[in-house]
PDB file of N, CA and C in Angstrom:
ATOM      1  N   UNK A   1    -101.610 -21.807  40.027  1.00  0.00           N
ATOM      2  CA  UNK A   1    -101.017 -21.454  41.299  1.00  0.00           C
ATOM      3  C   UNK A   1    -101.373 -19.993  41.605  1.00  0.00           C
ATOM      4  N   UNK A   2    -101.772 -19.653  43.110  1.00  0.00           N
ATOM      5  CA  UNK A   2    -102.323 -18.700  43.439  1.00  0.00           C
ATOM      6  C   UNK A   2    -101.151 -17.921  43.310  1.00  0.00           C
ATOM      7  N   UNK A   3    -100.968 -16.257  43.182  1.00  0.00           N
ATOM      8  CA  UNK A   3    -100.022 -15.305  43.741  1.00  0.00           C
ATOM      9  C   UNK A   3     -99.405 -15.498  45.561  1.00  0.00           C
ATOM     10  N   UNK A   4    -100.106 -15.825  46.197  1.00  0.00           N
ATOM     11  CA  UNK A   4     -99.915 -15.916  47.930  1.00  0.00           C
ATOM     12  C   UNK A   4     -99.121 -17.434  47.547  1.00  0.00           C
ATOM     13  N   UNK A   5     -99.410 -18.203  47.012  1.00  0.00           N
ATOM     14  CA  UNK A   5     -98.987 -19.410  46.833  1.00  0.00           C
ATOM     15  C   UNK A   5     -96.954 -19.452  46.680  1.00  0.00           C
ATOM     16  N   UNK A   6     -96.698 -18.882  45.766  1.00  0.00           N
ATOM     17  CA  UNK A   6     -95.981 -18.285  44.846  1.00  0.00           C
ATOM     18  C   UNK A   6     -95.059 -17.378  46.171  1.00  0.00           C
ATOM     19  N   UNK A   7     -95.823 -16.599  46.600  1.00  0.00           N
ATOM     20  CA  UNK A   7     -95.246 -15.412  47.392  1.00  0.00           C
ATOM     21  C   UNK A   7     -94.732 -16.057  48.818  1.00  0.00           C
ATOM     22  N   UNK A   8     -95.345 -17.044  49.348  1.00  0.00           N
ATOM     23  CA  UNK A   8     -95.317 -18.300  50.552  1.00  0.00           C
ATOM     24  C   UNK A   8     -93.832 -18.757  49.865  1.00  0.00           C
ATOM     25  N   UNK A   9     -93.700 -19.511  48.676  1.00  0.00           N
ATOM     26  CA  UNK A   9     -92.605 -20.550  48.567  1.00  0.00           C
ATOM     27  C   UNK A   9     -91.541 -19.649  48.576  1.00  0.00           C
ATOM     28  N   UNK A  10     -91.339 -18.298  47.995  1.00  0.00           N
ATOM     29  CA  UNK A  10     -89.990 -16.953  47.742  1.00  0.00           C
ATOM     30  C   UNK A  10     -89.753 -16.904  49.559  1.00  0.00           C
ATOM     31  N   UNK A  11     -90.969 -16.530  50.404  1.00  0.00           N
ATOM     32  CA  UNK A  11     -90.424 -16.681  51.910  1.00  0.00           C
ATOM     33  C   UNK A  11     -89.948 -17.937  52.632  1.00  0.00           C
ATOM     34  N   UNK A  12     -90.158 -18.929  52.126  1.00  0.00           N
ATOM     35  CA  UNK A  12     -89.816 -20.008  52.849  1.00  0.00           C
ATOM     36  C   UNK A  12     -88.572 -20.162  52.540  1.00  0.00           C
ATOM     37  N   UNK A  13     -87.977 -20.112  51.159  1.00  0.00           N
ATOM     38  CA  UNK A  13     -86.612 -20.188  51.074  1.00  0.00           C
ATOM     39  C   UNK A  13     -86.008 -19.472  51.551  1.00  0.00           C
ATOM     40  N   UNK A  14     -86.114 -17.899  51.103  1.00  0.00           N
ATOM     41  CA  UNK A  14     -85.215 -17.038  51.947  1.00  0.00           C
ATOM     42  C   UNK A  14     -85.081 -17.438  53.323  1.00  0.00           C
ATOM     43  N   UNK A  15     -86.195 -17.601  53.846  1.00  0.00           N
ATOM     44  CA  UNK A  15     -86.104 -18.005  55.492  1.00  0.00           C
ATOM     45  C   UNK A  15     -85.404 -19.072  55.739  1.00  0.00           C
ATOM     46  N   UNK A  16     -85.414 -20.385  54.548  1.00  0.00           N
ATOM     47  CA  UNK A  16     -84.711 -21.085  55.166  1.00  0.00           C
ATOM     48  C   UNK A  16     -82.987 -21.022  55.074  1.00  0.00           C
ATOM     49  N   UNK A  17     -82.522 -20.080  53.610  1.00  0.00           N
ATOM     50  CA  UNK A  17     -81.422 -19.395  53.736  1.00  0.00           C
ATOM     51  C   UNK A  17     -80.572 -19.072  55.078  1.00  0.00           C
ATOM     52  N   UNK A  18     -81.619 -17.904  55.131  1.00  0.00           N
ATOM     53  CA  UNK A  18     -81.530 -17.055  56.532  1.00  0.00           C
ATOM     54  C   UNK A  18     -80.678 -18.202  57.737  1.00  0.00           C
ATOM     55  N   UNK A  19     -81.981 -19.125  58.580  1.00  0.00           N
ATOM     56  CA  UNK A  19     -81.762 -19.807  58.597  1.00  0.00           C
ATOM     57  C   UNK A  19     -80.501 -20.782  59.087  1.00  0.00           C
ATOM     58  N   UNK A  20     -79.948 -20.885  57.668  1.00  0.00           N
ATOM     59  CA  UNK A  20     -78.983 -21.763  57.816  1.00  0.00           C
ATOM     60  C   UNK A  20     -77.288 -21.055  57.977  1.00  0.00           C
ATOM     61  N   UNK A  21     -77.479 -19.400  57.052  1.00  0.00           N
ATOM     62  CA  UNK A  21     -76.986 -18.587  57.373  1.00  0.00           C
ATOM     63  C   UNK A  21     -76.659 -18.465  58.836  1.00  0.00           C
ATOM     64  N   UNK A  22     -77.188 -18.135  59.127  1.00  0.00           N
ATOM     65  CA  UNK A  22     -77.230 -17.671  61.045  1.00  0.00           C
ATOM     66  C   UNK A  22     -76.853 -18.974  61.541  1.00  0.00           C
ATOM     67  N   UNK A  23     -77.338 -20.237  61.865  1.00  0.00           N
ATOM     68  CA  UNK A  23     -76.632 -21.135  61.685  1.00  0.00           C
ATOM     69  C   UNK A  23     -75.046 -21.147  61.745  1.00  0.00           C
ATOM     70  N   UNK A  24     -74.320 -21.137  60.459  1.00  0.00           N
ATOM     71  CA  UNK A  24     -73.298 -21.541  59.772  1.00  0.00           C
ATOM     72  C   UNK A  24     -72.432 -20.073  60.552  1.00  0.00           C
ATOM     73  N   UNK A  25     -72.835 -18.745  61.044  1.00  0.00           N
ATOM     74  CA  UNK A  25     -72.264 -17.639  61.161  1.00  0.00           C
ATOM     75  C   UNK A  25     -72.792 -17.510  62.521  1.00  0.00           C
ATOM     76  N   UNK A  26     -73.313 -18.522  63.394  1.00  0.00           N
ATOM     77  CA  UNK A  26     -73.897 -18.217  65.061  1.00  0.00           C
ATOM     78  C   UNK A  26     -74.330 -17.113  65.405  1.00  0.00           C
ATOM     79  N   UNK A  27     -75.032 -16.756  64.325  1.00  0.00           N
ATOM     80  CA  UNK A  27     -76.243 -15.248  64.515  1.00  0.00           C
ATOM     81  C   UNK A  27     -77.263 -16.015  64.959  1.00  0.00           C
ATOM     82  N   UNK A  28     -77.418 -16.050  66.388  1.00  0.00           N
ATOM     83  CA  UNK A  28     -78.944 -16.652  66.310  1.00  0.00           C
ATOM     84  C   UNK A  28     -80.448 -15.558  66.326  1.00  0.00           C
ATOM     85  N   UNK A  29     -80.036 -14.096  65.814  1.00  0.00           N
ATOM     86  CA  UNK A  29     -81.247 -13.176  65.674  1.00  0.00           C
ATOM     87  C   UNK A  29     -81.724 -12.807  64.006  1.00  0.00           C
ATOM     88  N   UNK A  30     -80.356 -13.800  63.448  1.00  0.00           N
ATOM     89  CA  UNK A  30     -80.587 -14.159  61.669  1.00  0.00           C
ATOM     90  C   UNK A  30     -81.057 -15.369  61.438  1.00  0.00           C
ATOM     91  N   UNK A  31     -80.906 -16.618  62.924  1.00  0.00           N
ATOM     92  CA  UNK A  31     -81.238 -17.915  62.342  1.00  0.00           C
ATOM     93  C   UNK A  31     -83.267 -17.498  62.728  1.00  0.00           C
ATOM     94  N   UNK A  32     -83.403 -16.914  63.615  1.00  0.00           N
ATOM     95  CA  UNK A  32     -84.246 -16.683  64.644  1.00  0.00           C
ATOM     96  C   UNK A  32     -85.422 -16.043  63.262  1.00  0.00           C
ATOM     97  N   UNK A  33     -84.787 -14.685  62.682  1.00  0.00           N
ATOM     98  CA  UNK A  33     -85.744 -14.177  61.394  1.00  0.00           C
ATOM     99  C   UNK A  33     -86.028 -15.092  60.513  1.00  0.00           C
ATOM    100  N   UNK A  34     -84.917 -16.095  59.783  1.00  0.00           N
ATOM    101  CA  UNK A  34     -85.439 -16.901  58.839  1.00  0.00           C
ATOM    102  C   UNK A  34     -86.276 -18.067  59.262  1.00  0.00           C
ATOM    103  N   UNK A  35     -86.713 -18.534  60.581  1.00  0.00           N
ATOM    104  CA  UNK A  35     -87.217 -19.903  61.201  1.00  0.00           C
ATOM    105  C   UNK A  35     -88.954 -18.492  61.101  1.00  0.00           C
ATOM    106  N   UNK A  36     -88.816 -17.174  61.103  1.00  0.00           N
ATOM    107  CA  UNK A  36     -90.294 -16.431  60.929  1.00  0.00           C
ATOM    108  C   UNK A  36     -90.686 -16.396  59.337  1.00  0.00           C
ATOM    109  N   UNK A  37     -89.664 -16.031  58.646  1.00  0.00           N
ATOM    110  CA  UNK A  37     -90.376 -15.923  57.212  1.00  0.00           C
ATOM    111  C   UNK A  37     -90.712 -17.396  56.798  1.00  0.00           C
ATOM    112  N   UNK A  38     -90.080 -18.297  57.442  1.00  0.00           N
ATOM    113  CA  UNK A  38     -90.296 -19.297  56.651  1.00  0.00           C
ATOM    114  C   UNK A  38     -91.827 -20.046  57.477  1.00  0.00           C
ATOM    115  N   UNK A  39     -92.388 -19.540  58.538  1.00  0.00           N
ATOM    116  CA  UNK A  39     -93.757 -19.472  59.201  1.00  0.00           C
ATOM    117  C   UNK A  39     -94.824 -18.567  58.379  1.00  0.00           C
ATOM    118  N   UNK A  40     -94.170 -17.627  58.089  1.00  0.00           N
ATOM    119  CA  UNK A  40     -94.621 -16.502  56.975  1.00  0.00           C
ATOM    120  C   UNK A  40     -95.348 -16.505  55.931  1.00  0.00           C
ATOM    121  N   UNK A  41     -94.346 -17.482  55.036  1.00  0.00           N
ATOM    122  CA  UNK A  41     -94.167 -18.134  53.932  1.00  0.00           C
ATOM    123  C   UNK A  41     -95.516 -19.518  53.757  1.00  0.00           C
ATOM    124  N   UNK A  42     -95.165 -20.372  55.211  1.00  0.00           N
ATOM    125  CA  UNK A  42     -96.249 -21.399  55.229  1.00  0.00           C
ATOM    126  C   UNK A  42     -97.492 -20.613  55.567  1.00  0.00           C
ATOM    127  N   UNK A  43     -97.928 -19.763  56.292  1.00  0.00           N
ATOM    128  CA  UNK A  43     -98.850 -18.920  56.338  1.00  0.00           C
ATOM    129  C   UNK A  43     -99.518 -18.316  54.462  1.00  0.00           C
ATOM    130  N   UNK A  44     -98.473 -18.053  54.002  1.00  0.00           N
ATOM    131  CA  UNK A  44     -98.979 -17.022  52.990  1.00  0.00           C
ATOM    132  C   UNK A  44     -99.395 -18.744  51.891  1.00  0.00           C
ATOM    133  N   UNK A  45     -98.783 -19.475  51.775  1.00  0.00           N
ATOM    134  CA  UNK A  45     -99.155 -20.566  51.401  1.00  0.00           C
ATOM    135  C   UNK A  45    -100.649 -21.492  51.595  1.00  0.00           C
ATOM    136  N   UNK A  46    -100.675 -21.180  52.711  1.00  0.00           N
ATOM    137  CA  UNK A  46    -102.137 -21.750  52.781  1.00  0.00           C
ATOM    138  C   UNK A  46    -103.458 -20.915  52.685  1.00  0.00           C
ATOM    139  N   UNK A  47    -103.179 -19.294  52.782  1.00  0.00           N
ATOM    140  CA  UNK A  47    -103.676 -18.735  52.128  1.00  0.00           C
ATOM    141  C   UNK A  47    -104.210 -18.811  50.714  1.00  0.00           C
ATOM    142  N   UNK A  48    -103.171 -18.992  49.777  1.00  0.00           N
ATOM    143  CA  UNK A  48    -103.274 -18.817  48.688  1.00  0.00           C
ATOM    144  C   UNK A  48    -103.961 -20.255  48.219  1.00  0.00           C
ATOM    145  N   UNK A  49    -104.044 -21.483  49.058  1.00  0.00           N
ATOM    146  CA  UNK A  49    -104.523 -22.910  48.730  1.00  0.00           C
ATOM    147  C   UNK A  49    -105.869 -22.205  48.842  1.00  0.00           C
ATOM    148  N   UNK A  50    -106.370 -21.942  50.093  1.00  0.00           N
ATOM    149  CA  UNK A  50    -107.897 -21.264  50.618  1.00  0.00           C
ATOM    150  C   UNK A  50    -108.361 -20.735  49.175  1.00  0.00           C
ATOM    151  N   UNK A  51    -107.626 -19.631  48.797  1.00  0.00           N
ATOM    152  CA  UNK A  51    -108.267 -18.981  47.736  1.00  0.00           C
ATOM    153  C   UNK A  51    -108.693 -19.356  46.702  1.00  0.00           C
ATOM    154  N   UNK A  52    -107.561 -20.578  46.356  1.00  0.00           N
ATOM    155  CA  UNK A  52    -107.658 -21.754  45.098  1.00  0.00           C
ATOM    156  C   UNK A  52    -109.079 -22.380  45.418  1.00  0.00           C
ATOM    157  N   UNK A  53    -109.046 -22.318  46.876  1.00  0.00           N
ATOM    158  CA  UNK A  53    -110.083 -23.553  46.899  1.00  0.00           C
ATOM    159  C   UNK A  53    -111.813 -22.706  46.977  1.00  0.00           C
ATOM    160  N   UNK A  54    -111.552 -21.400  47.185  1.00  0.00           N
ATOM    161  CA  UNK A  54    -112.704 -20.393  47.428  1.00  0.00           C
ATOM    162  C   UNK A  54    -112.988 -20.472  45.723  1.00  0.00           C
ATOM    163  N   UNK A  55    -112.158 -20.232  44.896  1.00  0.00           N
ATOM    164  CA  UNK A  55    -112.425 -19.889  43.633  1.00  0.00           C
ATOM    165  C   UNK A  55    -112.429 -20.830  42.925  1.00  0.00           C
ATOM    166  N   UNK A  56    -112.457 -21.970  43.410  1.00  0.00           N
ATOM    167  CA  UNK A  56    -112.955 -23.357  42.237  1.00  0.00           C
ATOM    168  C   UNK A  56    -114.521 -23.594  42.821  1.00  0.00           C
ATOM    169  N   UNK A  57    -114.418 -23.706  44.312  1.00  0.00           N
ATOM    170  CA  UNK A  57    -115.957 -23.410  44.508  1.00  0.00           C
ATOM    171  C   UNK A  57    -117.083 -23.174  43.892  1.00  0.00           C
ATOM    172  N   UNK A  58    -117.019 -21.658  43.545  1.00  0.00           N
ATOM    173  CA  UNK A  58    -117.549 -20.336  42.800  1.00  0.00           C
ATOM    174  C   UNK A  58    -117.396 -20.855  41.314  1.00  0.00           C
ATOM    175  N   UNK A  59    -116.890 -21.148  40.949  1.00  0.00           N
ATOM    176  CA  UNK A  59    -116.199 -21.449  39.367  1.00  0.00           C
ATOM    177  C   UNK A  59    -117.353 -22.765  38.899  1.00  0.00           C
ATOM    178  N   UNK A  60    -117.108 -23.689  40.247  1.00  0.00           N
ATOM    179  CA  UNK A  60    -118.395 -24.971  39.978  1.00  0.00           C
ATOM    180  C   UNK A  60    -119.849 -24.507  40.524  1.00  0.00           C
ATOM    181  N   UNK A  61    -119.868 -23.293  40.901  1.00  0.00           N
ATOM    182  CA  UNK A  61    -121.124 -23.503  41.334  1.00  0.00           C
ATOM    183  C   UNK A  61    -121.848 -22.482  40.205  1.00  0.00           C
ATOM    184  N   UNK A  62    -121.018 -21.659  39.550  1.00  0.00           N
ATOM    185  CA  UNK A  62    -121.507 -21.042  38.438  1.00  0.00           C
ATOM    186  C   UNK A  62    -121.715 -21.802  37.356  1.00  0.00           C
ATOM    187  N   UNK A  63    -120.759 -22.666  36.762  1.00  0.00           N
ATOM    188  CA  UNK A  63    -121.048 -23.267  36.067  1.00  0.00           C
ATOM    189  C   UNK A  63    -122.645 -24.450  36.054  1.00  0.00           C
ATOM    190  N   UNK A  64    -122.572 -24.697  37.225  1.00  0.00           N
ATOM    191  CA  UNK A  64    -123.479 -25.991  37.533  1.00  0.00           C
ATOM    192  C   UNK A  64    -124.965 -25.133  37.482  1.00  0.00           C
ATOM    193  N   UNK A  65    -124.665 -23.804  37.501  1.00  0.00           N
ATOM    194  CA  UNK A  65    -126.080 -22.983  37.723  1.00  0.00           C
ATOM    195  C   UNK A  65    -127.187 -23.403  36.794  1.00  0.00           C
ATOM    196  N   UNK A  66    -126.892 -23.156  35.420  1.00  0.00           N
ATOM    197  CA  UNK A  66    -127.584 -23.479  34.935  1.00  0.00           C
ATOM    198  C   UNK A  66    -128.366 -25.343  34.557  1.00  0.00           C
ATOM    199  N   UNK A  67    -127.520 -26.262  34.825  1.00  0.00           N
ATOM    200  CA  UNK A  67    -127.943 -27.269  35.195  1.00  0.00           C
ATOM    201  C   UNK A  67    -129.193 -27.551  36.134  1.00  0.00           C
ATOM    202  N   UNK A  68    -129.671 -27.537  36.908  1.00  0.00           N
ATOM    203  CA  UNK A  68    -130.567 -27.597  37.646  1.00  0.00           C
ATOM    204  C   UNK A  68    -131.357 -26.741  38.208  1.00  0.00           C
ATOM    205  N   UNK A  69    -132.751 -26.151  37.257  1.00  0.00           N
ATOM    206  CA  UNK A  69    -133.188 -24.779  37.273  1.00  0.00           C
ATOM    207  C   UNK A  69    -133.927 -24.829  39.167  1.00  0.00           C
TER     208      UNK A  69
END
């Protein structure tokens, strides 16, 4: 699991905290922040998939190098 991966799922909860917080206490400029981190969060998440997927790439194409001069 990437770091952004990791760092995506810590914002999505808080956000969805937030959230439900604001919610439950009719803050809607606390429900309003946690409905962003948790956009944040899916943002920083698919980041960190990209990277997974940039660096297995690289990982097979180094390896495979020498296979087929």
């Amino acid at each position: 699991m990437d770091k952004k991966n990791l760092e995506g799922m810590v914002d999505k909860a808080k956000g969805k905290a937030k959230e439900i917080g604001g919610v439950a206490t009719d803050n809607r400029d606390w429900e309003a922040e946690g409905k962003l981190d948790q956009v944040k969060g899916k943002v920083k998440e698919g980041l960190g998939n990209l990277r997974q997927g940039i660096k297995k790439t690289l990982d097979d194409l180094d390896s495979n190098k020498g296979e087929n001069p």
